[in-house]
N, C-alpha and C. Protein backbone atom coordinates (compact mmCIF):
# COMPACT_ATOMS: atom_id res chain seq x y z
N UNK A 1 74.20 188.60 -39.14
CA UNK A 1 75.37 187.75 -39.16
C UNK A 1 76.40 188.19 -38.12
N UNK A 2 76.42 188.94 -37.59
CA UNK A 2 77.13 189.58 -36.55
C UNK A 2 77.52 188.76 -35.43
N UNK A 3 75.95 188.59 -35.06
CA UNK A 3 75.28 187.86 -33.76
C UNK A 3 76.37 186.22 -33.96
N UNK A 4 76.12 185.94 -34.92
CA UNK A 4 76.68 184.43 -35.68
C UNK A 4 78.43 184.60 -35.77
N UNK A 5 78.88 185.48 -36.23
CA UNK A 5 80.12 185.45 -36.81
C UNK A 5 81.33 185.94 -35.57
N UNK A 6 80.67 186.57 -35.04
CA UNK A 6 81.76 187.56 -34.15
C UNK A 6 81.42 187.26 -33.01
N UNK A 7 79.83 186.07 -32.93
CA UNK A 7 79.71 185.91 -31.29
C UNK A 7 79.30 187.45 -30.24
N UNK A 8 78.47 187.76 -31.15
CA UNK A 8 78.03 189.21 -30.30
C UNK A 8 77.14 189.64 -29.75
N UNK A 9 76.60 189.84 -28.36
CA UNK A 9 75.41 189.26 -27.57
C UNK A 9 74.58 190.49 -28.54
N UNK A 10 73.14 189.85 -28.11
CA UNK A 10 71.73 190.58 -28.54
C UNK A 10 72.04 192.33 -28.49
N UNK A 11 72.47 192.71 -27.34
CA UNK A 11 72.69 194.25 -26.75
C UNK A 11 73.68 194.49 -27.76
N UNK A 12 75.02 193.95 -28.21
CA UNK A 12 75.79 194.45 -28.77
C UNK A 12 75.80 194.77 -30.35
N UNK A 13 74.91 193.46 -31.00
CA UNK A 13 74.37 194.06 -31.98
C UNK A 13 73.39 194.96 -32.46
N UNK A 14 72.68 194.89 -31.16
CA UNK A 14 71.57 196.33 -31.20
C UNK A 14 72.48 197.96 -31.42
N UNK A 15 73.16 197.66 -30.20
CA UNK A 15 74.12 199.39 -30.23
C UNK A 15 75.12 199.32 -31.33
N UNK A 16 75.90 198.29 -32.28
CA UNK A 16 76.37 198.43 -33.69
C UNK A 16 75.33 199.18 -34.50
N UNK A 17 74.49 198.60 -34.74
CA UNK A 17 73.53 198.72 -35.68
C UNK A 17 72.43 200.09 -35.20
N UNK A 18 72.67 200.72 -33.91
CA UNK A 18 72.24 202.08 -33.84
C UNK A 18 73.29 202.86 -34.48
N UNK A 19 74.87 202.54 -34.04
CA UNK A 19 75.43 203.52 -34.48
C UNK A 19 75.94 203.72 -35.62
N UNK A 20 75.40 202.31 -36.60
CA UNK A 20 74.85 202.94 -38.32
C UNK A 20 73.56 203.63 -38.60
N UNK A 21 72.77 203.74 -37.41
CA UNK A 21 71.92 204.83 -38.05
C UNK A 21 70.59 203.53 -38.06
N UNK A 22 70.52 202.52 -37.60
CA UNK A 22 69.38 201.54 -37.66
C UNK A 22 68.74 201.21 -36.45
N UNK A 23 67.93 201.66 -35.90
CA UNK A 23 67.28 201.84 -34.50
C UNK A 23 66.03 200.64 -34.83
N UNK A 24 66.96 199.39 -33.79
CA UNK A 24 66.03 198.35 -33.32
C UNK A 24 66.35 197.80 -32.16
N UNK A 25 65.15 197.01 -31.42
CA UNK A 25 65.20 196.68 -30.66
C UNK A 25 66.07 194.92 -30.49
N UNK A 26 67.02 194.78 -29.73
CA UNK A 26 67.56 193.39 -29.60
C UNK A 26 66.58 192.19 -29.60
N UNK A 27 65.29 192.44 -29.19
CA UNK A 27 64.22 191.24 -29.25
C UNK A 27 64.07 190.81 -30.70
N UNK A 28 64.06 192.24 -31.58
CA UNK A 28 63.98 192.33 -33.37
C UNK A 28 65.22 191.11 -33.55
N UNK A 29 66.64 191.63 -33.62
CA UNK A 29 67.56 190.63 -33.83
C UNK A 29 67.43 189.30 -33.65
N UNK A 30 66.83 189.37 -32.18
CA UNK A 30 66.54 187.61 -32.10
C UNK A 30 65.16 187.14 -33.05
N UNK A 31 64.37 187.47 -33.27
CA UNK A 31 63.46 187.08 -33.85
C UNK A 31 64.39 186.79 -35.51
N UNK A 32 65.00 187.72 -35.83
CA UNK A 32 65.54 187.49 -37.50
C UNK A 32 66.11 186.49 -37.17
N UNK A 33 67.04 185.87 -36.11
CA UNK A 33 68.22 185.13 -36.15
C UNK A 33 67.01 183.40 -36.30
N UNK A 34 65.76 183.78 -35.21
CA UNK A 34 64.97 182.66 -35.20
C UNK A 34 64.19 182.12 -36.17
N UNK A 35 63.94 182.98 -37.28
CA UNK A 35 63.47 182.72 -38.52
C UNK A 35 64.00 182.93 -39.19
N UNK A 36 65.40 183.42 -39.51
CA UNK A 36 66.08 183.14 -41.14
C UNK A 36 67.35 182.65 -40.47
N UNK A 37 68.67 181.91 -39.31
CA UNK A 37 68.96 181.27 -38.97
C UNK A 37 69.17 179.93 -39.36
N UNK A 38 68.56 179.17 -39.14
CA UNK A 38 68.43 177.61 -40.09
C UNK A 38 68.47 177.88 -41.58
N UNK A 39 67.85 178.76 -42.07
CA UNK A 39 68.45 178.83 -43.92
C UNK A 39 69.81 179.20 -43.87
N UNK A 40 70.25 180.37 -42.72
CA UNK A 40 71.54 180.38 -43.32
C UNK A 40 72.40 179.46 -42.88
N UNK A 41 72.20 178.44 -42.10
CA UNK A 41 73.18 177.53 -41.62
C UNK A 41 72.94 176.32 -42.39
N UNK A 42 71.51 176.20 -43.37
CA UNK A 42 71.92 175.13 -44.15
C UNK A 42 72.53 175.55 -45.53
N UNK A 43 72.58 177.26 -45.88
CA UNK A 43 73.39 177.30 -46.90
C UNK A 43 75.00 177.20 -46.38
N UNK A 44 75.28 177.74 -45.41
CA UNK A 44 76.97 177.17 -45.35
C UNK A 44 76.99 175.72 -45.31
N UNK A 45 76.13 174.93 -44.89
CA UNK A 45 76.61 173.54 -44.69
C UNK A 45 76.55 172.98 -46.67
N UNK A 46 75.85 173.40 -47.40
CA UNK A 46 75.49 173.30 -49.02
C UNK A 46 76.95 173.89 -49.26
N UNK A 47 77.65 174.93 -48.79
CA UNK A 47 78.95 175.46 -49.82
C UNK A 47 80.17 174.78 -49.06
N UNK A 48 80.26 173.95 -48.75
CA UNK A 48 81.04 173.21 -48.01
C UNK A 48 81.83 172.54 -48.68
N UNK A 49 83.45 172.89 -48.28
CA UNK A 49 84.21 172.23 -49.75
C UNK A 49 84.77 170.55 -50.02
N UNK A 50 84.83 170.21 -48.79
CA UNK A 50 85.71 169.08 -48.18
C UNK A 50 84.59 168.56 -47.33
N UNK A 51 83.79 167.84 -47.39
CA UNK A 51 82.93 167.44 -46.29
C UNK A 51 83.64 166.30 -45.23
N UNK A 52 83.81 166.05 -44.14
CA UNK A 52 84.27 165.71 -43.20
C UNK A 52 84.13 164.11 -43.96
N UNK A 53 85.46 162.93 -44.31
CA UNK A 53 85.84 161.96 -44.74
C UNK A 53 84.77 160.90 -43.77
N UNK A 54 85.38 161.14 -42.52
CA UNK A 54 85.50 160.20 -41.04
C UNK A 54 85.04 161.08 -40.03
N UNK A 55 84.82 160.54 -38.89
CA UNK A 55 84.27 161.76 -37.87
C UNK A 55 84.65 161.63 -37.01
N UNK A 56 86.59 161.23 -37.40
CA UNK A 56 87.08 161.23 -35.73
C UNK A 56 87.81 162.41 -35.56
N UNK A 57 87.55 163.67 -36.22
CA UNK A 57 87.85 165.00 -35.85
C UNK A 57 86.56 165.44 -35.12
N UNK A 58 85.32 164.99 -35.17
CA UNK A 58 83.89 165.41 -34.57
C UNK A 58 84.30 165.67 -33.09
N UNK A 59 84.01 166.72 -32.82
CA UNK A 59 83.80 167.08 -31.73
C UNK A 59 82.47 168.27 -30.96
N UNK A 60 82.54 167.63 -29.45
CA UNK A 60 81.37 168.41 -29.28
C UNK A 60 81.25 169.35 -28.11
N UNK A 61 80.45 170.21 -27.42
CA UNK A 61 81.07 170.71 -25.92
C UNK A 61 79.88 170.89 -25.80
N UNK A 62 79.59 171.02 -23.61
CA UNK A 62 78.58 170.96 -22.99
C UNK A 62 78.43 171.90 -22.06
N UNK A 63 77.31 173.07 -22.52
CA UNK A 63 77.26 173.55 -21.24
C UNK A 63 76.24 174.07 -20.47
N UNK A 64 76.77 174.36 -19.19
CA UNK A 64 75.84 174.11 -18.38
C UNK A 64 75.44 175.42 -17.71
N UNK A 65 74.55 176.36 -17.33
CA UNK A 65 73.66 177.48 -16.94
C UNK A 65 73.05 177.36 -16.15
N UNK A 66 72.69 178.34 -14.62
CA UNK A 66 71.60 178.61 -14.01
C UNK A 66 70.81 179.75 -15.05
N UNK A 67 69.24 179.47 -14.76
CA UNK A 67 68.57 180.42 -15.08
C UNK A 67 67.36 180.56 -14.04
N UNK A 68 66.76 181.50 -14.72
CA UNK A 68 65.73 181.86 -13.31
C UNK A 68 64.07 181.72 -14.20
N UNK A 69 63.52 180.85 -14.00
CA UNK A 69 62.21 180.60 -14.86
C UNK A 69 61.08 180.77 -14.06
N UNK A 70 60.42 182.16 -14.24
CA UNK A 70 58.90 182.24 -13.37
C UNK A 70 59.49 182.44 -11.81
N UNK A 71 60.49 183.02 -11.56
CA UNK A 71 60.86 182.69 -10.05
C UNK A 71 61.97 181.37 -9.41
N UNK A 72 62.05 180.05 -10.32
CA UNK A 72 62.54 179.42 -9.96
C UNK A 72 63.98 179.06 -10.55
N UNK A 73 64.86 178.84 -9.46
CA UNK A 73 66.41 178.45 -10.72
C UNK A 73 66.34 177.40 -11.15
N UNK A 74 66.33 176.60 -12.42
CA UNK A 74 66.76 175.86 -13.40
C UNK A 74 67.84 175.85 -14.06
N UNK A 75 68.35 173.99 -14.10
CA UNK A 75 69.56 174.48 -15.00
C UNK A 75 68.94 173.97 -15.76
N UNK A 76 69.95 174.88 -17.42
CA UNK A 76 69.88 174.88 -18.54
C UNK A 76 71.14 174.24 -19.14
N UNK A 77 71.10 173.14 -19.90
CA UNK A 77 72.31 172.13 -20.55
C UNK A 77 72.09 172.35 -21.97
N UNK A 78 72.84 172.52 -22.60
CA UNK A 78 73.32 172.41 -24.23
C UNK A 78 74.50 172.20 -25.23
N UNK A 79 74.83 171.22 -25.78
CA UNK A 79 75.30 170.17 -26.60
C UNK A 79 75.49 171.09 -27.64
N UNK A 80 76.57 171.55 -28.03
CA UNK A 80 76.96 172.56 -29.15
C UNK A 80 78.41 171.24 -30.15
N UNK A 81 77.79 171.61 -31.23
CA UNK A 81 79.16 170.46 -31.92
C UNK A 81 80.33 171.84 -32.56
N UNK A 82 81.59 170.98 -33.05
CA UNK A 82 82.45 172.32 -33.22
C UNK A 82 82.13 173.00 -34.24
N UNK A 83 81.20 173.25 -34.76
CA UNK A 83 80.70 173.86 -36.01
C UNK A 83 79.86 175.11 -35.00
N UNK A 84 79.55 174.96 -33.88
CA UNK A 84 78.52 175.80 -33.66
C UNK A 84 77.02 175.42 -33.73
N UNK A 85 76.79 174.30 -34.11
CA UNK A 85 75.05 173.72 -34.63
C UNK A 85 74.91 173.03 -32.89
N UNK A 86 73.60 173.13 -32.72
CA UNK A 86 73.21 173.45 -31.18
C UNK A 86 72.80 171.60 -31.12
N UNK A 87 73.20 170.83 -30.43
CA UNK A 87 72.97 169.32 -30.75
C UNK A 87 71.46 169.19 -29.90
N UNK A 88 71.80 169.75 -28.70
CA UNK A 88 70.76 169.20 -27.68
C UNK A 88 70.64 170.32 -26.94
N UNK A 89 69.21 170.55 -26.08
CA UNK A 89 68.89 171.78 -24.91
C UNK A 89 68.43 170.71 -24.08
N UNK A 90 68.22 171.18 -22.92
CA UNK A 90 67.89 170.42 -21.60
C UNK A 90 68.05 171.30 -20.87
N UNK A 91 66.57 171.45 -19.79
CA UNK A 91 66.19 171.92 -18.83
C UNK A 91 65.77 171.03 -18.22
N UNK A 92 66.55 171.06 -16.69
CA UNK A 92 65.82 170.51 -15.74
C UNK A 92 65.33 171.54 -14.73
């Protein structure tokens, strides 16, 4: 929940969680976040007190990344709504 709550890259929750004494690798973190992730984001969306009336508070943001795939740069686009839930990925 770290990774989720405080916005804390892969590396940073690795070296927290060494210096409680828990020696893993950041690939480990991502793998937990990729398989137990979606349960925990559909239990906050289940304890939800006020569910949104109308959805003209909805909002969403876009962004945009070089990356380097096999050698080549690609951008990378993704559609995040204000909750944090990832709408859309796109690679071109």
């Amino acid at each position: 929940m770290m990774y989720v709550w405080f916005l804390l890259s892969l590396r940073n929750v690795e070296d927290l969680l060494h210096e409680r004494g828990i020696d893993i690798c950041r690939e480990t973190v991502r793998y937990w976040w990729n398989r137990f992730g979606p349960q925990f984001a559909h239990e906050i969306r289940k304890k939800r007190l006020h569910p949104p009336q109308n959805h003209s508070n909805w909002r969403w943001h876009l962004d945009e990344v070089f990356v380097r795939i096999n050698g080549e740069t690609h951008c990378l686009w993704r559609a995040v709504d204000h909750e944090g839930e990832v709408l859309e990925v796109y690679v071109s």
